[in-house]
Protein backbone atom coordinates (compact mmCIF):
# COMPACT_ATOMS: atom_id res chain seq x y z
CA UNK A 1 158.87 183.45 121.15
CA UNK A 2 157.86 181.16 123.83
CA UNK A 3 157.93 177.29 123.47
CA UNK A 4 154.75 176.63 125.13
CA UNK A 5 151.80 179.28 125.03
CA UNK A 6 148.13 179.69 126.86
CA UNK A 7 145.85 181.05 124.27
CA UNK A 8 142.66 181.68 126.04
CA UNK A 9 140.88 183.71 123.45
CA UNK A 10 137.32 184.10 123.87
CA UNK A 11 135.01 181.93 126.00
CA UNK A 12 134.58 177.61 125.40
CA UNK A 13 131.85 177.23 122.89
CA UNK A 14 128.94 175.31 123.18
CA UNK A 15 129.84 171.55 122.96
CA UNK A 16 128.09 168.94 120.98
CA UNK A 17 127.37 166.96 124.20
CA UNK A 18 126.80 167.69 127.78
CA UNK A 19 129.20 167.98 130.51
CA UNK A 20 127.81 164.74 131.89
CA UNK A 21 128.48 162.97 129.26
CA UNK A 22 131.97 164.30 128.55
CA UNK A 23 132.98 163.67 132.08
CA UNK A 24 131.29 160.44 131.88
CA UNK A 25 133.84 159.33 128.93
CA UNK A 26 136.88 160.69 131.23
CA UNK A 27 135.60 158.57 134.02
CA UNK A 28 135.32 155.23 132.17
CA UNK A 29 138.90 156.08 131.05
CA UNK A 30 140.81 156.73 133.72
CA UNK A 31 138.97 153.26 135.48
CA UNK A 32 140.55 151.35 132.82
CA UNK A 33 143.75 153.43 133.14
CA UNK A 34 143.31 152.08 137.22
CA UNK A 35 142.89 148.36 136.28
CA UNK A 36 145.63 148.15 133.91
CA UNK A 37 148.20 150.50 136.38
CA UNK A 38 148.41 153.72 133.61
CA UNK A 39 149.57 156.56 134.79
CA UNK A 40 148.48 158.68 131.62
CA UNK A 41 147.59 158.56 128.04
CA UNK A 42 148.57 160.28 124.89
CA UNK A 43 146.23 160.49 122.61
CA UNK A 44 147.33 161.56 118.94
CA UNK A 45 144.55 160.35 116.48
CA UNK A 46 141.65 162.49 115.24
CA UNK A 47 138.75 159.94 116.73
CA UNK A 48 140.18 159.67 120.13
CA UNK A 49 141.24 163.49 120.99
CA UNK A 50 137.33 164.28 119.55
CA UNK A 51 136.02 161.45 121.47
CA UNK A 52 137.27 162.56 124.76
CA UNK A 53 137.56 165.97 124.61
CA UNK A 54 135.05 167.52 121.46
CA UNK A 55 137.94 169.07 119.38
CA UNK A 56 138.61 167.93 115.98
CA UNK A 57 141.97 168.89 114.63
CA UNK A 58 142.92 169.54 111.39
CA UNK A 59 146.49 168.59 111.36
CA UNK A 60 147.98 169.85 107.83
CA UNK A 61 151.31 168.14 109.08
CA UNK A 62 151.76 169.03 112.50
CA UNK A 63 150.97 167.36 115.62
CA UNK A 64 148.07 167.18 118.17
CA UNK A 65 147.94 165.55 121.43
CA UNK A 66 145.60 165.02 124.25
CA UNK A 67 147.34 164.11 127.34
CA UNK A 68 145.06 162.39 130.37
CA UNK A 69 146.17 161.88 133.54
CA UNK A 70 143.41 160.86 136.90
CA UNK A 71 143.45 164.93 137.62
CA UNK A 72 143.53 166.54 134.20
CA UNK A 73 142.65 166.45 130.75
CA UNK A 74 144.52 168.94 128.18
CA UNK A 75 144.61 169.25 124.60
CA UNK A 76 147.71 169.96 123.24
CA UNK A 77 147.32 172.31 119.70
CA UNK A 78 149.76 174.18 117.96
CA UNK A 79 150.20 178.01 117.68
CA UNK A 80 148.50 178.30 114.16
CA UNK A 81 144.71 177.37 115.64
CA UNK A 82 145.17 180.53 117.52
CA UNK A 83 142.73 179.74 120.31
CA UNK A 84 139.97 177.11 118.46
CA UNK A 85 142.20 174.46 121.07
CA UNK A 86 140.70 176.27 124.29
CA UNK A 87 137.44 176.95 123.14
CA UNK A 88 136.40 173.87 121.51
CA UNK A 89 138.04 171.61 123.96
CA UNK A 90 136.49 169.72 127.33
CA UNK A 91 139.27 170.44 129.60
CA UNK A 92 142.36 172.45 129.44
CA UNK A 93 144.58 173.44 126.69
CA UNK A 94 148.16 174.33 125.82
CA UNK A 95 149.54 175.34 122.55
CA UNK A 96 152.98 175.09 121.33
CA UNK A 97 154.93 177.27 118.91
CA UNK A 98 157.21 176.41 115.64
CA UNK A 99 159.78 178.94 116.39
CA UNK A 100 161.51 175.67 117.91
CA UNK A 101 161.90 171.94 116.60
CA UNK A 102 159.94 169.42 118.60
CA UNK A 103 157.88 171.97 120.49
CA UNK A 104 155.27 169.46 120.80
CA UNK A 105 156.96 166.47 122.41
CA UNK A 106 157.85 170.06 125.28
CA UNK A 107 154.47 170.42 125.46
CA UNK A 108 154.11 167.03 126.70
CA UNK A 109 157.31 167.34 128.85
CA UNK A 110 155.30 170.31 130.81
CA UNK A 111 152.30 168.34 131.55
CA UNK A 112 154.13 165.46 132.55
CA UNK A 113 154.64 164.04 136.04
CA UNK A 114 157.65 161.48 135.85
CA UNK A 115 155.02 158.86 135.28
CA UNK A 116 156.46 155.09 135.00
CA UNK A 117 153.53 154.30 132.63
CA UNK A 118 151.95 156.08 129.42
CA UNK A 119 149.50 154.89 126.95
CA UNK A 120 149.77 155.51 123.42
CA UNK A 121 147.90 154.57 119.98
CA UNK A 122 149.84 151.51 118.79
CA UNK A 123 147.85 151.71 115.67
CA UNK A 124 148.03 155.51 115.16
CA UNK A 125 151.78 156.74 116.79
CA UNK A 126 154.48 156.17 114.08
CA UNK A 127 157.79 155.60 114.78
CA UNK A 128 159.14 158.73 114.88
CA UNK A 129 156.37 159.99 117.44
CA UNK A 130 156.86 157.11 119.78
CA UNK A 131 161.02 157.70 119.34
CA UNK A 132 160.51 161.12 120.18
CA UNK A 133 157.68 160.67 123.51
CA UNK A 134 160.60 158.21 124.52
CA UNK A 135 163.61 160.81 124.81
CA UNK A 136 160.79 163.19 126.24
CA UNK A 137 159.63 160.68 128.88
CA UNK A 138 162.59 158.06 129.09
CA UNK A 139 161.52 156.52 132.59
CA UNK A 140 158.02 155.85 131.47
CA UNK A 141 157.30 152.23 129.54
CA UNK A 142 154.84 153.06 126.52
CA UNK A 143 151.61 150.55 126.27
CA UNK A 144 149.57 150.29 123.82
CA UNK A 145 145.93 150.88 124.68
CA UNK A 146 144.42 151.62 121.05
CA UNK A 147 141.97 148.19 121.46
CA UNK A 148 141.08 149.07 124.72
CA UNK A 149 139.44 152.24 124.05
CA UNK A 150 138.15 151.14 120.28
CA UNK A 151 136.54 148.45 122.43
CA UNK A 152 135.03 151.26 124.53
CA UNK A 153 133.82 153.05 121.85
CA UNK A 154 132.01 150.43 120.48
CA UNK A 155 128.81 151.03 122.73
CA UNK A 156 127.05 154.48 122.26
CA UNK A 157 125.81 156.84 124.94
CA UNK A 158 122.43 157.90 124.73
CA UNK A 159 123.44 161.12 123.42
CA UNK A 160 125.97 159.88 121.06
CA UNK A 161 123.02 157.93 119.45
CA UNK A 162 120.88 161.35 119.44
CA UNK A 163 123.08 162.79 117.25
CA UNK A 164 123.51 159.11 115.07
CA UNK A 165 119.82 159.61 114.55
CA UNK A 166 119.96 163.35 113.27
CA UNK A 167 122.76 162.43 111.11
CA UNK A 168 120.77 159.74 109.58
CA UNK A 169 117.79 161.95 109.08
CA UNK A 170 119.96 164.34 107.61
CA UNK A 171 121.16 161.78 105.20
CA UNK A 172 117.93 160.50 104.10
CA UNK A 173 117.58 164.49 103.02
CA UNK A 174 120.51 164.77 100.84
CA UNK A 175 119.31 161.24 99.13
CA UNK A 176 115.97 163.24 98.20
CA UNK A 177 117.70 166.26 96.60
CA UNK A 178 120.05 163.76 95.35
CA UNK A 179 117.69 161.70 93.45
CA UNK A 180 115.62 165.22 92.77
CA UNK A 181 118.58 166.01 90.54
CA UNK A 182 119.07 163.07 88.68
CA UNK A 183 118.99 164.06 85.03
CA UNK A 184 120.49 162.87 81.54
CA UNK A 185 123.01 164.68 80.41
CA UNK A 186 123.92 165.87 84.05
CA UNK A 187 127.69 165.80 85.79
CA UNK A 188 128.09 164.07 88.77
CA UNK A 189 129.51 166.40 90.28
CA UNK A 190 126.22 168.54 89.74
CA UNK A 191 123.77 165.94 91.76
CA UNK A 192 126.59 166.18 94.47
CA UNK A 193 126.56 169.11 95.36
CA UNK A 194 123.05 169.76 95.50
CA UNK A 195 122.75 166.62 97.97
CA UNK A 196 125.61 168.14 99.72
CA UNK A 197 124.58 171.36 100.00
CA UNK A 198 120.86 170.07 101.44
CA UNK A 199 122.27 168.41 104.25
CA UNK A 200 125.06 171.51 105.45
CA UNK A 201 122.03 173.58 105.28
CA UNK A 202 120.42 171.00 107.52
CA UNK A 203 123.23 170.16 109.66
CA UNK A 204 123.27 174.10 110.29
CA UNK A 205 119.56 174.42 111.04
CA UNK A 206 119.76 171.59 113.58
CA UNK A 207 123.36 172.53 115.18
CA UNK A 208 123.98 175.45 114.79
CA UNK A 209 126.91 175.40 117.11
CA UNK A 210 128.96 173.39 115.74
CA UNK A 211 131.36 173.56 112.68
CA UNK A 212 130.46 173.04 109.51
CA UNK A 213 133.13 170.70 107.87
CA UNK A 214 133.40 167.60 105.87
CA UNK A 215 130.38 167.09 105.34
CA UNK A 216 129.83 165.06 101.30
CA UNK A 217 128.41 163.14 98.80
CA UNK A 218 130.27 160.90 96.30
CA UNK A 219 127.54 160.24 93.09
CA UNK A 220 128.70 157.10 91.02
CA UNK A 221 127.65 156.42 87.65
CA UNK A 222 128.03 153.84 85.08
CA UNK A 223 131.88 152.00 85.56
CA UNK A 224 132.59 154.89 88.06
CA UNK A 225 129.92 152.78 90.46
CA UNK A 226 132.64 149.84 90.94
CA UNK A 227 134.21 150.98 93.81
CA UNK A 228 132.39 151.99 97.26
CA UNK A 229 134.84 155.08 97.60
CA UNK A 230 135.28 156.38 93.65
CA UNK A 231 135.19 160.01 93.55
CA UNK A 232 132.99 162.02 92.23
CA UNK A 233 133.77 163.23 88.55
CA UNK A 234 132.00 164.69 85.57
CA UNK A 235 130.75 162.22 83.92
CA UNK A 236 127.28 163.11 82.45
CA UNK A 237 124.44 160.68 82.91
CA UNK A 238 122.63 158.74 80.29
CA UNK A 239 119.13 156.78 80.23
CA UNK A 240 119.99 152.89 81.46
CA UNK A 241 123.34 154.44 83.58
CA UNK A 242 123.68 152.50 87.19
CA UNK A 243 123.87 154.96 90.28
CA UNK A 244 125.05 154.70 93.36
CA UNK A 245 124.19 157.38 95.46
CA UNK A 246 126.44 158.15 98.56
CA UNK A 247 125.61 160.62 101.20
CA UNK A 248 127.85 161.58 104.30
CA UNK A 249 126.82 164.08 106.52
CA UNK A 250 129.16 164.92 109.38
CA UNK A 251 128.47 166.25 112.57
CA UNK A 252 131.33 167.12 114.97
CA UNK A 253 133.28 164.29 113.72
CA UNK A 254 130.59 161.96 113.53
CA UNK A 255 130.10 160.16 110.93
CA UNK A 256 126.65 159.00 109.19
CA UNK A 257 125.77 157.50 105.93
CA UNK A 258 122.72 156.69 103.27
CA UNK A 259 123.92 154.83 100.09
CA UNK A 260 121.39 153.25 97.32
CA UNK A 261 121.65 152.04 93.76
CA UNK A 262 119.49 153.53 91.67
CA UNK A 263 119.35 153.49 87.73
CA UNK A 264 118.42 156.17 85.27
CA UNK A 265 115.14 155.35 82.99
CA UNK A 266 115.43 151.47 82.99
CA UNK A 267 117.52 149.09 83.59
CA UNK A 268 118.54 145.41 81.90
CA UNK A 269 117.00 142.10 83.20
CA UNK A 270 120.43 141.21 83.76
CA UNK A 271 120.89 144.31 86.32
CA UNK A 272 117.56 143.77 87.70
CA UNK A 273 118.70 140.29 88.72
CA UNK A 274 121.93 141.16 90.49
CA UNK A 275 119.93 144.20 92.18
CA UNK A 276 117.45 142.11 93.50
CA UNK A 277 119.89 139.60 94.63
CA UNK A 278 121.95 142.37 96.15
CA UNK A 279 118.48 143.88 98.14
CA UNK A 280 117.98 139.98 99.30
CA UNK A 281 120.96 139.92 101.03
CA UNK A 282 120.38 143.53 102.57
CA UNK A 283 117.10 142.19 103.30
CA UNK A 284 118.22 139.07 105.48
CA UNK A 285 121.28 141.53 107.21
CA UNK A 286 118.85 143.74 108.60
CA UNK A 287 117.13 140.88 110.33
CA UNK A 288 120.08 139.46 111.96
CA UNK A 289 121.46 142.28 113.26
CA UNK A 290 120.68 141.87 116.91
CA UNK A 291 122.70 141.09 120.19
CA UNK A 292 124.01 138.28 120.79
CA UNK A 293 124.99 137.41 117.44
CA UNK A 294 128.74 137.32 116.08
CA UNK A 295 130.23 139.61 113.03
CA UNK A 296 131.55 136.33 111.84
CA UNK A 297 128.31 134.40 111.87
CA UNK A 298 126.56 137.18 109.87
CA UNK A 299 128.93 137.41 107.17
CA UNK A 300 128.95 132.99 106.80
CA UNK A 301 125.38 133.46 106.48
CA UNK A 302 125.04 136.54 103.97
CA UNK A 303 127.87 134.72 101.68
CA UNK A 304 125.31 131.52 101.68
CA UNK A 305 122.56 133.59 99.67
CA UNK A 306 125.39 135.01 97.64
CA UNK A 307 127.17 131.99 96.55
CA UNK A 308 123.17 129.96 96.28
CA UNK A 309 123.06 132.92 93.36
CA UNK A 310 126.53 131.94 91.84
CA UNK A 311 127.29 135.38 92.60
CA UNK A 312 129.67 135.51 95.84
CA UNK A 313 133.19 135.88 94.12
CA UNK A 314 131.20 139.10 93.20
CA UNK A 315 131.36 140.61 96.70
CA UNK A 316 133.77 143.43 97.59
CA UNK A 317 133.79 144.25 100.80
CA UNK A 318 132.72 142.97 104.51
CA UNK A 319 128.76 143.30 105.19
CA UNK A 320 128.83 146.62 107.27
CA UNK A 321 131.08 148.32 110.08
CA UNK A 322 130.35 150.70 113.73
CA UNK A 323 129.68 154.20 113.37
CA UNK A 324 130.54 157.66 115.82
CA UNK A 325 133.70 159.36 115.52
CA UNK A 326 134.57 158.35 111.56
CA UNK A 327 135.34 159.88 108.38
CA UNK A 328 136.98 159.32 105.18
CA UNK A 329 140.11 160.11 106.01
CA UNK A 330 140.46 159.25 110.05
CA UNK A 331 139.01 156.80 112.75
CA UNK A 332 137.79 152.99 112.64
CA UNK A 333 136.29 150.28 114.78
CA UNK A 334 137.86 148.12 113.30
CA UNK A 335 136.41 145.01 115.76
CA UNK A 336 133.13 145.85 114.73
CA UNK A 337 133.07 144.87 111.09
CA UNK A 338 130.86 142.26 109.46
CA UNK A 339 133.17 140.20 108.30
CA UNK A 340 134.41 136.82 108.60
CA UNK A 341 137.18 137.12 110.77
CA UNK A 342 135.87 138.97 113.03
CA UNK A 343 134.31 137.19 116.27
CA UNK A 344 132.13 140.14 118.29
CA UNK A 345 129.59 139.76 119.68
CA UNK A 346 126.71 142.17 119.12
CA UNK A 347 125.60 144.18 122.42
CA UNK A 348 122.79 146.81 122.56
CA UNK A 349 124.11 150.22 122.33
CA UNK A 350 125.93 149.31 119.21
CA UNK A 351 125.80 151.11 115.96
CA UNK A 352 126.05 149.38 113.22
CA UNK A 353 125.25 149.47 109.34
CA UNK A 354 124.34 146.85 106.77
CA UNK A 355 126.24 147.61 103.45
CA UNK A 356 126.25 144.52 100.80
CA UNK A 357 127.66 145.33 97.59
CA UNK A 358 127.93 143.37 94.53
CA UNK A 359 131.00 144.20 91.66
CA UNK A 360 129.74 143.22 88.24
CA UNK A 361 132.79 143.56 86.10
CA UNK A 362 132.27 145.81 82.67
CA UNK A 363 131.46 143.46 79.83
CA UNK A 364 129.53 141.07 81.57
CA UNK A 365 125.65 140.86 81.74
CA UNK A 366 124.59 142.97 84.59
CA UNK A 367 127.69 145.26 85.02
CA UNK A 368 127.74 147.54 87.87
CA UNK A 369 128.82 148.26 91.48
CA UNK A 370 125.26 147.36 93.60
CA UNK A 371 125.02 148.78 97.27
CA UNK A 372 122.38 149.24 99.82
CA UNK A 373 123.41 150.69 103.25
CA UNK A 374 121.03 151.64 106.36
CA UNK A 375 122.49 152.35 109.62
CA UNK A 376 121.04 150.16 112.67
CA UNK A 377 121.05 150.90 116.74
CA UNK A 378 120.64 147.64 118.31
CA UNK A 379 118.24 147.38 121.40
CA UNK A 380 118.10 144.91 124.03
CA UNK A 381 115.30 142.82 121.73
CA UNK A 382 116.69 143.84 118.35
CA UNK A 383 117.56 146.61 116.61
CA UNK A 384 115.83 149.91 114.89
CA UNK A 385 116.60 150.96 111.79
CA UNK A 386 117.09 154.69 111.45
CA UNK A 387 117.77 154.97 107.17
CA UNK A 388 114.32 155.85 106.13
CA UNK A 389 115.45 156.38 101.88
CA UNK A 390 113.16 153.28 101.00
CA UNK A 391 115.78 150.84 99.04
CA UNK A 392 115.40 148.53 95.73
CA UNK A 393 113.71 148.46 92.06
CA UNK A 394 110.12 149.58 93.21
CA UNK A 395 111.61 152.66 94.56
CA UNK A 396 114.73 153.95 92.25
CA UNK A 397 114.33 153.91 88.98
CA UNK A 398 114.77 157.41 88.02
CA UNK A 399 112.61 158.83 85.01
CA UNK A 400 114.23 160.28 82.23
């Protein structure tokens, strides 16, 4: 068995965006690779080989590579994925076999051109890989360019923000056959999967080119709503249970969201307090999401309304984060958090959502996990909000 393999089987698929747009991502790339004197770049991470070249791996412990150089642009996929590499991927493709140890740091060997200088994922290439790329390259010096392109990524293309929207929209429709299947003595798991199941159909209807694939909905009740990322389990609801509904459709590795606290029959004056404190906050975010305004200075002033209430030792988590090529399990922008060490400023082009949660401890008056999140595209003026699930105590309390 050969080390390295072509497996052009089949034609390329239709991508998710257009060749412009693809190329247009390749371009800005190599510039920076210009500037900073790089003579390729190995990417390894899920977000950045989808980013660049519209495959999205699924590693199950092997590795994946896409290797960029001014001329070319290859994936590099193993033997397993049969031909998925070439087809899905902008650009060329090789795939390596595991009839021989290390058959992917070869791969890399073949596309390599003694270059003195390769970029890698500081924040993604463990030890072992960047070991490894060094006895497989050993005149090149590795550089980190992982903040580089997160910065880069930041600031959406028109098309990238088309398919933001849909994913929105298509959140807002699992959050309706979510909340249409709210009953007592239901599992959580049950009002999951018929939100999940609403948007796949949806994601389907409106792509129906891509893959269908990760795509979910955690549904929280009672103590199992303390923590943003609790799975779902099945526990049955009861009148006067907190909710916290969570819908995530994905679309080719992009990443949307709708998440709302709702309660079942009625809730406690206590609870209705902390809510409405909780949609206050949400309320102000959404207005101060704009450009020119820092991460940092958001968060100082959303933890003033909190700790006015007595309640900020009550807050969990940072304010909101960047959206695109995200998921539960891979990708971040990590300098585009609301949070108060982080000193960005807000552009237009940026995605960006505004999540404030509130932690209530069990026991105490009010107990709960509280979260609102809608996703925002800021404009040169402003921003629009694309969540259109309406939010707060007017709108979601469920009837019995």
């Amino acid at each position: 068995m050969k080390d390295i393999l072509e497996i052009k089987n089949g034609s390329k698929t239709k991508g998710t965006f257009s060749p412009i747009e693809m190329q247009s991502r390749l371009t800005k790339l190599r510039e920076m690779m210009a500037v900073n004197n790089i003579d390729a770049i190995l990417f390894t991470s899920y977000h950045n080989i989808n980013y660049y070249s519209d495959f999205l791996y699924c590693a199950f412990g092997r590795n994946f590579g896409l290797y960029v150089t001014q001329e070319s642009s290859t994936t590099i996929t193993a033997n397993i994925d049969g031909g998925l590499g070439y087809r899905r991927s902008f650009g060329e493709n090789v795939v390596y076999t595991d009839w021989k140890q290390d058959n992917f740091y070869r791969a890399i060997k073949s596309l390599s051109n003694n270059e003195k200088t390769i970029g890698i994922e500081g924040d993604h290439a463990p030890l072992i890989v960047r070991d490894k790329l060094a006895s497989t390259v050993p005149t090149a010096q590795l550089i980190d360019i992982s903040s580089d392109v997160m910065k880069m990524r930041m600031i959406k293309s028109a098309e990238e923000i088309a398919i933001i929207k849909n994913g929105a929209r298509i959140a807002d429709i699992g959050g309706y056959a979510c909340k249409d299947a709210i009953q007592e003595n239901v599992g959580e798991h049950e009002i999951a999967i018929a939100s999940t199941d609403a948007m796949i159909r949806e994601i389907a209807k409106t792509y129906p080119h891509t893959e269908i694939r990760d795509t979910w909905t955690w549904f929280q009740s009672g103590i199992n709503t303390d923590g943003a990322h609790n799975a779902v389990t099945t526990r049955q609801l009861q009148k006067g249970d907190i909710l916290s509904l969570n819908c995530f459709p994905m679309i080719a590795g992009y990443y949307t969201a709708l998440e709302r606290t709702l309660f079942l029959d009625y809730c406690t004056d206590e609870q209705l307090k902390i809510w409405e404190i909780n949609c206050e906050v949400h309320r102000r975010g959404l207005e101060l999401l704009k450009p020119g305004t820092r991460c940092c200075d958001i968060a100082a002033e959303l933890n003033d309304i909190y700790r006015r209430h007595g309640v900020l030792d009550y807050r969990t988590f940072g304010y909101g984060h960047s959206f695109g090529v995200l998921s539960h399990y891979y990708g971040r922008e990590a300098g585009l958090e609301l949070r108060e060490d982080i000193q960005t400023v807000l552009e237009p082009g940026m995605v960006i959502s505004m999540e404030p949660m509130l932690m209530i401890p069990e026991g105490e008056p009010g107990a709960g996990g509280y979260r609102e999140h809608d996703i925002l595209v800021l404009t040169e003026n402003g921003n629009e909000n694309i969540t259109g699930f309406k939010f707060g105590p007017e709108h979601n309390i469920v009837s019995a």
